[in-house]
C-alpha atoms as a PDB file:
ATOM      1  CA  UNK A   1       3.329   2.794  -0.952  1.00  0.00           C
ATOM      2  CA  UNK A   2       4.215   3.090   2.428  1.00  0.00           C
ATOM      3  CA  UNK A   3       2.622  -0.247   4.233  1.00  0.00           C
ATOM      4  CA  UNK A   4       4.024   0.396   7.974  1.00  0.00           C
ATOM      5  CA  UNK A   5       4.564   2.646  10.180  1.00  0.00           C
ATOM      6  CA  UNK A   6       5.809   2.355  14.060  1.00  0.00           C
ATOM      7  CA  UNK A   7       7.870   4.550  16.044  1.00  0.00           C
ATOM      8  CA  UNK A   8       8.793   1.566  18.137  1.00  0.00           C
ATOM      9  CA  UNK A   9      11.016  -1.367  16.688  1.00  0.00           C
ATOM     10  CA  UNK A  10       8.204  -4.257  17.167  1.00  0.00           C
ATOM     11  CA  UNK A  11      10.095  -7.597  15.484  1.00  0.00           C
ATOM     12  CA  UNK A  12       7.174  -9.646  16.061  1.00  0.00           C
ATOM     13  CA  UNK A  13       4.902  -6.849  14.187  1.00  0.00           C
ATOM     14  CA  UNK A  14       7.542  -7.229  11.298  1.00  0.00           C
ATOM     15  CA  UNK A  15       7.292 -11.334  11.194  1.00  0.00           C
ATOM     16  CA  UNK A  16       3.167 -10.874  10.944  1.00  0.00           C
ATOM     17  CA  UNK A  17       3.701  -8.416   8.433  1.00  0.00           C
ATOM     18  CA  UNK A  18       5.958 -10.837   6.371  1.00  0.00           C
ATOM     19  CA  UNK A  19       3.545 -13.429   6.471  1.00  0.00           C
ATOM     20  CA  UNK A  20       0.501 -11.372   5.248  1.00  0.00           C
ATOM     21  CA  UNK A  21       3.422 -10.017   2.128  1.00  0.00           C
ATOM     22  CA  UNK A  22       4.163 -13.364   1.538  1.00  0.00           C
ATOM     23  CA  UNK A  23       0.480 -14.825   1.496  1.00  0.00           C
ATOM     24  CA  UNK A  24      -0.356 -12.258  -0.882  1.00  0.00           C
ATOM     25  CA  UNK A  25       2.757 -12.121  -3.431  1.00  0.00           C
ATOM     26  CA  UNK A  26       3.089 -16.213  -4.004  1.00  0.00           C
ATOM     27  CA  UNK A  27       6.275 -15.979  -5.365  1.00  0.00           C
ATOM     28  CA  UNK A  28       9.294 -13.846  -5.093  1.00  0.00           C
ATOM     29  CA  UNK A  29       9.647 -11.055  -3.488  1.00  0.00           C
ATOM     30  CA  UNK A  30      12.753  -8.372  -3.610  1.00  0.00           C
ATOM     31  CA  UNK A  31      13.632  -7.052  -0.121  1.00  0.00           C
ATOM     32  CA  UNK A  32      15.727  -4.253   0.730  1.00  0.00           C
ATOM     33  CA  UNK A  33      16.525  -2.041   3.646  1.00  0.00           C
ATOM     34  CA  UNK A  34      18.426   1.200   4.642  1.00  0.00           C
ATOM     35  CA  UNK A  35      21.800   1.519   6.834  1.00  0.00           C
ATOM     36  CA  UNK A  36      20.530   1.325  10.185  1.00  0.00           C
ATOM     37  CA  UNK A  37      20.727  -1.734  11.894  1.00  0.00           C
ATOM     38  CA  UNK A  38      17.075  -1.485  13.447  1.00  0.00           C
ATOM     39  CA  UNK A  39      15.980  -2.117   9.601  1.00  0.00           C
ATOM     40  CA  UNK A  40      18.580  -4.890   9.236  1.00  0.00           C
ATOM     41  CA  UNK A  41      17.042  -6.918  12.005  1.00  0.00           C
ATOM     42  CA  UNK A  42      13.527  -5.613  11.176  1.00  0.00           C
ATOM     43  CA  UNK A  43      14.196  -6.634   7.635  1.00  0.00           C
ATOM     44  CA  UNK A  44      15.528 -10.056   8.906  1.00  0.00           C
ATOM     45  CA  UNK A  45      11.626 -10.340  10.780  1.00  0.00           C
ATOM     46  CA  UNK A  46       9.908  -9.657   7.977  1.00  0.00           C
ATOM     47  CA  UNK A  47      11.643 -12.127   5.288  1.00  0.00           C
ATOM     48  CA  UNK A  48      11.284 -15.029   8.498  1.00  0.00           C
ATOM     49  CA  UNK A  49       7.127 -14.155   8.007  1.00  0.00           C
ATOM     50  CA  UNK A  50       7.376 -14.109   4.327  1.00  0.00           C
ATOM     51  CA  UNK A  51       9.034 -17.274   3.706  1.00  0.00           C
ATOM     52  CA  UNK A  52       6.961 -19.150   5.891  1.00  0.00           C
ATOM     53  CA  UNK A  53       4.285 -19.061   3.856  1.00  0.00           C
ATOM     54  CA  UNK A  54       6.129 -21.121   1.203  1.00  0.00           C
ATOM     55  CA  UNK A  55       7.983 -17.613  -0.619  1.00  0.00           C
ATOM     56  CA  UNK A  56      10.764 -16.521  -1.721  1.00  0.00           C
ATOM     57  CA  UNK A  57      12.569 -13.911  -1.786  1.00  0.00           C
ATOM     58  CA  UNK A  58      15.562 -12.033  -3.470  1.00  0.00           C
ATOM     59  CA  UNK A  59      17.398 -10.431  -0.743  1.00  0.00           C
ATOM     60  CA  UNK A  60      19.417  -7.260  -2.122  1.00  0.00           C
ATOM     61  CA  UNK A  61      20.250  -5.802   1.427  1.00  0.00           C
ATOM     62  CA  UNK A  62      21.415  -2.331   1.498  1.00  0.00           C
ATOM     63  CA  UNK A  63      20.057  -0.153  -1.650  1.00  0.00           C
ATOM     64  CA  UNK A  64      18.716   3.189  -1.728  1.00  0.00           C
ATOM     65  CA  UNK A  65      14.588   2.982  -2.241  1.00  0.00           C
ATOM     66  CA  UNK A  66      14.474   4.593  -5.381  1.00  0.00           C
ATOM     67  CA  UNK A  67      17.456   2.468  -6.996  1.00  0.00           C
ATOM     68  CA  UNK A  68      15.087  -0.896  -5.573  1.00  0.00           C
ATOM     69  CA  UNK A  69      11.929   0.269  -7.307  1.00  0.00           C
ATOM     70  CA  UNK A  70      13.621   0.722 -10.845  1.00  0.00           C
ATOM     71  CA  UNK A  71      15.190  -2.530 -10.154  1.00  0.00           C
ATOM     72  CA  UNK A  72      12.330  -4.304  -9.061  1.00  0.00           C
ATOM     73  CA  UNK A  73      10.425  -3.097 -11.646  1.00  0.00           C
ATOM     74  CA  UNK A  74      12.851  -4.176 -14.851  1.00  0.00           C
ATOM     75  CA  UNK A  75      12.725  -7.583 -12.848  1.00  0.00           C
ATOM     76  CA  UNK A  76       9.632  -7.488 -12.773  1.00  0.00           C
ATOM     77  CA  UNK A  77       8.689  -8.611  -9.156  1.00  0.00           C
ATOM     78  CA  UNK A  78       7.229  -6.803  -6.150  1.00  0.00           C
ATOM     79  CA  UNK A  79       9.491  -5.369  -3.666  1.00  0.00           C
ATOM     80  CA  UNK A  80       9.045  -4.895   0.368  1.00  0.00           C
ATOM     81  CA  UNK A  81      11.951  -2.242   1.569  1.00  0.00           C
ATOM     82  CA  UNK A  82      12.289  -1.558   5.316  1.00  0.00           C
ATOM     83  CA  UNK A  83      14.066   1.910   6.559  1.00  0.00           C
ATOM     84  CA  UNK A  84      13.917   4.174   9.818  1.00  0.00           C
ATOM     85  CA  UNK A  85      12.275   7.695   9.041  1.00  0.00           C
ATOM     86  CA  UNK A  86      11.210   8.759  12.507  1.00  0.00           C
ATOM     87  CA  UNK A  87      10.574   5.548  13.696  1.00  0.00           C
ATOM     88  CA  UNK A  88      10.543   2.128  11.546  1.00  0.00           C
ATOM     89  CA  UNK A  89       8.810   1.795   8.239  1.00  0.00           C
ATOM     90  CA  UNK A  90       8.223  -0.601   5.095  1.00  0.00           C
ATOM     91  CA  UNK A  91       7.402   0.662   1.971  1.00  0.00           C
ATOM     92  CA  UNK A  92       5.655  -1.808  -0.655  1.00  0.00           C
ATOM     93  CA  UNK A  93       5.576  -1.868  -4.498  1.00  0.00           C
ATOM     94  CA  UNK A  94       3.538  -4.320  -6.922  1.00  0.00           C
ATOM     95  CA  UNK A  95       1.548  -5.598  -3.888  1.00  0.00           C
ATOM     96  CA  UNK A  96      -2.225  -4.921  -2.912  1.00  0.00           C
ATOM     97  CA  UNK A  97      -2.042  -2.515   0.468  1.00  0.00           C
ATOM     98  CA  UNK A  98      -5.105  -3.528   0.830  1.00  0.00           C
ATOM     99  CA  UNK A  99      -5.176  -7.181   0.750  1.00  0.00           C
ATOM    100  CA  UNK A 100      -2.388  -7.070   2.864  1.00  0.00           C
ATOM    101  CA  UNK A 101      -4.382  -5.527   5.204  1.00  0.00           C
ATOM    102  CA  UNK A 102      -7.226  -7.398   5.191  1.00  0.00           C
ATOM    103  CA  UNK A 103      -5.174 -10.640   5.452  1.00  0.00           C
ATOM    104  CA  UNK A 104      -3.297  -9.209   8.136  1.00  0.00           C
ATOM    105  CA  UNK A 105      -6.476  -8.266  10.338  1.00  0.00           C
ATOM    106  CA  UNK A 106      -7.768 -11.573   9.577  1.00  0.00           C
ATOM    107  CA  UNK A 107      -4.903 -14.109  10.278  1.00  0.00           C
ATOM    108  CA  UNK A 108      -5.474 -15.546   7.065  1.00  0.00           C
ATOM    109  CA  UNK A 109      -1.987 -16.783   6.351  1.00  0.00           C
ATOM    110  CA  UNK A 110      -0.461 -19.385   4.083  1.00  0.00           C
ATOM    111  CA  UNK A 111       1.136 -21.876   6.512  1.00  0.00           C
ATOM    112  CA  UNK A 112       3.517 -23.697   4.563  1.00  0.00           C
ATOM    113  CA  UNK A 113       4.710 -27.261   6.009  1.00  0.00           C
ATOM    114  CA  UNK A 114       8.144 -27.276   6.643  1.00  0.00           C
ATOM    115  CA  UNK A 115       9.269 -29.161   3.475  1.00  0.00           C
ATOM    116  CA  UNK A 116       7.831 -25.943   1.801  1.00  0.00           C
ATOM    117  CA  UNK A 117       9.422 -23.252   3.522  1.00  0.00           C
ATOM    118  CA  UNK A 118      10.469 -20.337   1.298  1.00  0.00           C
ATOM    119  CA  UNK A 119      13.989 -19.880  -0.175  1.00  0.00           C
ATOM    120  CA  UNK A 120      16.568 -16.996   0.072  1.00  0.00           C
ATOM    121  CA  UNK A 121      18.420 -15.551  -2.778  1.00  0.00           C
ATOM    122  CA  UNK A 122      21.131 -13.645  -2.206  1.00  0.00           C
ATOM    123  CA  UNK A 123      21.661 -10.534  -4.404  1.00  0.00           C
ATOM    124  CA  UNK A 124      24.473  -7.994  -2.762  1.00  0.00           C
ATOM    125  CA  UNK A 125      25.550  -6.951  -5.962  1.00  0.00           C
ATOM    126  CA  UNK A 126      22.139  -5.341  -6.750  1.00  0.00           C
ATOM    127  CA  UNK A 127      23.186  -1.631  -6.568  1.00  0.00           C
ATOM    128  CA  UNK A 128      26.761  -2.000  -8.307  1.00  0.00           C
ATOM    129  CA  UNK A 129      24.156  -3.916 -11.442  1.00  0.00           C
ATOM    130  CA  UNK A 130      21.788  -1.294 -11.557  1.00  0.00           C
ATOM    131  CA  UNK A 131      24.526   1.589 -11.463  1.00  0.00           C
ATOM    132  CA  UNK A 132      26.430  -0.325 -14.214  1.00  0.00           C
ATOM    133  CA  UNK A 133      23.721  -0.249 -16.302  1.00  0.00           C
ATOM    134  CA  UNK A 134      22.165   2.952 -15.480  1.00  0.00           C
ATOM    135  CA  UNK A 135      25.596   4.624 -16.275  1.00  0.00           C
ATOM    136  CA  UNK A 136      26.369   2.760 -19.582  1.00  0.00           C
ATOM    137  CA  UNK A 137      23.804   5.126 -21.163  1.00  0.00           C
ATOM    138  CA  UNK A 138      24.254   8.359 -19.078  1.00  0.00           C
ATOM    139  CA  UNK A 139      27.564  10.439 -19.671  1.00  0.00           C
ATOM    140  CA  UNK A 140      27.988  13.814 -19.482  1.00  0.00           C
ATOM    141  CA  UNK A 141      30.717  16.667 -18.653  1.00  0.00           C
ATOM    142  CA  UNK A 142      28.094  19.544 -17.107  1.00  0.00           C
ATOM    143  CA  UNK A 143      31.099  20.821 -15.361  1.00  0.00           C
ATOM    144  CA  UNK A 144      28.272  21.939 -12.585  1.00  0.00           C
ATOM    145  CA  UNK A 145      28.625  22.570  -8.468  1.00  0.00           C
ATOM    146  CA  UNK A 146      25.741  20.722  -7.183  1.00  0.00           C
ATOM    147  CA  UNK A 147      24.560  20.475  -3.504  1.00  0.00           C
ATOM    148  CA  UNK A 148      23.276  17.016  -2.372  1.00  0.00           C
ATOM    149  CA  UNK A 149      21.487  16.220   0.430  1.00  0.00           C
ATOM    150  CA  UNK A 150      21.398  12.255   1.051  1.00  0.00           C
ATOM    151  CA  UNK A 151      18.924  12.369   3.917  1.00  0.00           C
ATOM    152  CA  UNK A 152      20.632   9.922   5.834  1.00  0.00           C
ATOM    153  CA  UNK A 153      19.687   7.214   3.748  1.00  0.00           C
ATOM    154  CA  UNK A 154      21.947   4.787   1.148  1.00  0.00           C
ATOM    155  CA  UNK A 155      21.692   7.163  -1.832  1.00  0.00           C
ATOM    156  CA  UNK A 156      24.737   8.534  -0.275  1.00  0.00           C
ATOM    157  CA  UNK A 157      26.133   5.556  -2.161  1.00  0.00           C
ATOM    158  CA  UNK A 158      25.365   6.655  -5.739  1.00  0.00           C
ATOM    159  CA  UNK A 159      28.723   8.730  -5.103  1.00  0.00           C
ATOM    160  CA  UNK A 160      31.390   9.355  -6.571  1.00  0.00           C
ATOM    161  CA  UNK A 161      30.331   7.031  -9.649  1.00  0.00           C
ATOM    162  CA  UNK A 162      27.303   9.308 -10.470  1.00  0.00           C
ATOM    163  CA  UNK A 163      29.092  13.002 -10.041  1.00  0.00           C
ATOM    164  CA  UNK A 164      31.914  11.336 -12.239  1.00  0.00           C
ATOM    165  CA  UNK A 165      29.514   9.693 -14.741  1.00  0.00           C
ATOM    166  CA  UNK A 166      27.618  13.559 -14.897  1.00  0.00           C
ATOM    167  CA  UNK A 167      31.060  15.341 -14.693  1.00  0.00           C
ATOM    168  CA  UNK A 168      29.641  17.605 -11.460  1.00  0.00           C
ATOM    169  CA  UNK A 169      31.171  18.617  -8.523  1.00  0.00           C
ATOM    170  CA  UNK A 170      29.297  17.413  -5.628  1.00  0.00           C
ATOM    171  CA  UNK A 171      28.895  18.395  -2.190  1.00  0.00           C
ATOM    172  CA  UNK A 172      26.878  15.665   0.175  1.00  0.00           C
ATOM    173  CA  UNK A 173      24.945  16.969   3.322  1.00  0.00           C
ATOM    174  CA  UNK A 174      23.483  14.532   5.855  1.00  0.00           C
ATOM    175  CA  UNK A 175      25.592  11.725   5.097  1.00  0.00           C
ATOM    176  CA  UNK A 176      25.337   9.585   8.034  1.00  0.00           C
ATOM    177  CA  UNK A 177      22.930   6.798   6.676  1.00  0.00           C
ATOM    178  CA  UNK A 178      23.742   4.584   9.847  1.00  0.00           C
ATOM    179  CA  UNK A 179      22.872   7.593  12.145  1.00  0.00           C
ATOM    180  CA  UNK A 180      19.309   7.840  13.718  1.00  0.00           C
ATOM    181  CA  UNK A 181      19.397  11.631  14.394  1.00  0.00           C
ATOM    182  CA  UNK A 182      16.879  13.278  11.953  1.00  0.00           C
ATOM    183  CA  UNK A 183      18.854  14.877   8.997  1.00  0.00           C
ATOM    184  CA  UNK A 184      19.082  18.668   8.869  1.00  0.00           C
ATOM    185  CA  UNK A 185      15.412  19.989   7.718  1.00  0.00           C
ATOM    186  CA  UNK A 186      14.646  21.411   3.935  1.00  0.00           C
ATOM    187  CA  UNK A 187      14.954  24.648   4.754  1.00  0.00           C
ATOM    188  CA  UNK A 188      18.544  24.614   5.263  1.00  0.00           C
ATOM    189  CA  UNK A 189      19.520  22.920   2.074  1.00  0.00           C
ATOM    190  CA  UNK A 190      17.704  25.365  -0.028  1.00  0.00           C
ATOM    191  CA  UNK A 191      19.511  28.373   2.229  1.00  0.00           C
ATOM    192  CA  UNK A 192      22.469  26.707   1.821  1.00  0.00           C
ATOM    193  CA  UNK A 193      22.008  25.611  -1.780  1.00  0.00           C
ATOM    194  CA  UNK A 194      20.735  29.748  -2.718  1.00  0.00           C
ATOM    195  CA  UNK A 195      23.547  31.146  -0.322  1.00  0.00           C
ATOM    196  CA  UNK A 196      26.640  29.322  -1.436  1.00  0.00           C
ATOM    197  CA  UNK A 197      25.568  29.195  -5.401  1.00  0.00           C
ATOM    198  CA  UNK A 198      25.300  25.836  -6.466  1.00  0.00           C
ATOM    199  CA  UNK A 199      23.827  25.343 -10.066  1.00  0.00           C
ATOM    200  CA  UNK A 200      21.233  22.634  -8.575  1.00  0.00           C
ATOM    201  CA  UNK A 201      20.545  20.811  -6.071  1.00  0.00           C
ATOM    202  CA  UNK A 202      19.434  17.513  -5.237  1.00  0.00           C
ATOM    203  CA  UNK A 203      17.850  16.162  -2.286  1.00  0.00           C
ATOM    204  CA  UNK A 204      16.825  12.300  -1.508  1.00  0.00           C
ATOM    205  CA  UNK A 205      14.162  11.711   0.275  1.00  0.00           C
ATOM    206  CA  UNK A 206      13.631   8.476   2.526  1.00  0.00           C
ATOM    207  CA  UNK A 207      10.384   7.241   0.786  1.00  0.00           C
ATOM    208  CA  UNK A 208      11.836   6.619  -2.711  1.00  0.00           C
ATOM    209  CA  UNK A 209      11.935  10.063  -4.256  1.00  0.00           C
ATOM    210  CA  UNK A 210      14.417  12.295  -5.178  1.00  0.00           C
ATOM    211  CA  UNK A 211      13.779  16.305  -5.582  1.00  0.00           C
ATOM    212  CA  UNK A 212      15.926  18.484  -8.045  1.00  0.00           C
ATOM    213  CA  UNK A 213      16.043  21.965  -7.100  1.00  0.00           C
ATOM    214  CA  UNK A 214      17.484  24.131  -9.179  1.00  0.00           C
ATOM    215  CA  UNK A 215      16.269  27.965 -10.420  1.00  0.00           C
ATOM    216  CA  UNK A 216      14.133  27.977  -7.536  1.00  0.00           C
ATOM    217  CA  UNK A 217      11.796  25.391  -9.345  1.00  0.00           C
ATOM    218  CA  UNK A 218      11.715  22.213  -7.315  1.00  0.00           C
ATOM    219  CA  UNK A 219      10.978  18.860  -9.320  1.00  0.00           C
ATOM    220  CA  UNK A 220      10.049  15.483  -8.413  1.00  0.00           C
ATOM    221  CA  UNK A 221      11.337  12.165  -9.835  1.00  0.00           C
ATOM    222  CA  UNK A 222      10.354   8.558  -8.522  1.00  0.00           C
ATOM    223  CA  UNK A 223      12.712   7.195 -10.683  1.00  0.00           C
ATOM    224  CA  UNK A 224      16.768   7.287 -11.555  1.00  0.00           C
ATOM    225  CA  UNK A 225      15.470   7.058 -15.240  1.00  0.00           C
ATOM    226  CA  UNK A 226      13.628   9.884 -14.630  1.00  0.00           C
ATOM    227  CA  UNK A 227      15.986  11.567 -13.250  1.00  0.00           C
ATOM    228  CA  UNK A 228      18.644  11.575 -15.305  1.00  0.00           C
ATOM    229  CA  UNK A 229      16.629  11.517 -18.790  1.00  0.00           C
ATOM    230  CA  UNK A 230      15.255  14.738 -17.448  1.00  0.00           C
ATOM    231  CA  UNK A 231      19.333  16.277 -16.546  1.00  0.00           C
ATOM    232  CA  UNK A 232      20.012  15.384 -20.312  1.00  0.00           C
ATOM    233  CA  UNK A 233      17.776  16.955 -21.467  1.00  0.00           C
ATOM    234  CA  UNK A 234      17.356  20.047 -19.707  1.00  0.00           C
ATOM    235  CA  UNK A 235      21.632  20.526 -19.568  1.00  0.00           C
END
């Protein structure tokens, strides 16, 4: 659930917000972020808030959304994921919006003493773990041309191992997940995905979901699971 929203890169917004996620959570907490550097140093805010109150957190730096929820959620833990979509944003899973809120409004932080400050864990290998074990049970040759459009964001990343794993060949539009240009609107993936015959299409949206288009039908998956349980199935 989407937790923050500001057009304008506000560090000291980020740091308050940390401090209300880690007052809330007690414990660890998996962070993430997108490819532009505005969510790297917004990220870096945030985690400075959250382990002041005395939390930790497990930092997996650059992951597409939807990989971090299906990791977070095998682990277990909540998750706090910052990313630029038209200004900068942090999405939240296994935490209470609303008692975030609250606490926020309030000032009602855990102040830690500085013997208690919060650790940081260190995960960069996060995304190759997940694909590794995502791809030990998904193999198939669906000798398919499928259209992708990244969005701008990380899940440019789940290529080539995932058009290799699926046996597809893949075409990527709006590839530039460092770039803070909006990515080319909807409509002209599904002209160009109708137009240039691709058997589907998928498209990966900034906020965690991925859409498969294909037939004209256009289906929604919050999960790589999901995702691919549902391409073995229907191909």
């Amino acid at each position: 659930m989407e937790l923050y929203h500001s057009e304008k890169f506000k560090p000291e917004e980020l740091a308050l917000l940390g401090r209300a996620v880690g007052t809330v959570a007690h414990g660890t907490t998996i962070v993430g972020r997108d490819g532009r550097a505005l969510s790297r140093y917004g990220k870096r805010a945030m985690v400075v808030g959250i382990v002041s109150t005395g939390s930790t957190i497990m930092d997996v730096r650059l992951i597409p959304l939807i990989a971090l929820k299906d990791f977070a959620h095998k682990k277990g833990l909540p998750l706090a994921y910052v990313y630029y979509y038209n200004g900068v944003r942090v999405e939240v899973s296994g935490l209470d919006v609303e008692e975030i809120e609250t606490i926020l409004q309030t000032r009602s932080f855990i102040e830690a003493h500085p013997s208690d400050i919060g650790a940081t864990v260190y995960y960069p290998n996060a995304l190759d773990d997940f694909m590794n074990e995502l791809l030990k049970k998904y193999h198939m040759n669906l000798e398919m041309k499928v259209l992708v459009d990244a969005m701008n964001t990380p899940a440019v990343l789940f290529f080539p191992r995932l058009s290799e794993a699926l046996g597809i060949d893949v075409e990527i539009m709006n590839d530039m997940m460092t770039s803070y240009l909006p990515p080319k609107p909807k409509e002209v993936f599904l002209h160009k995905l109708k137009k240039e015959g691709y058997d589907f299409g998928l498209r990966f949206r900034p906020d965690g979901y991925v859409e498969l288009h294909i037939g004209g039908e256009e289906l929604e998956f919050g999960s790589m699971w999901a995702l691919m349980d549902h391409i073995k199935k229907a191909f």
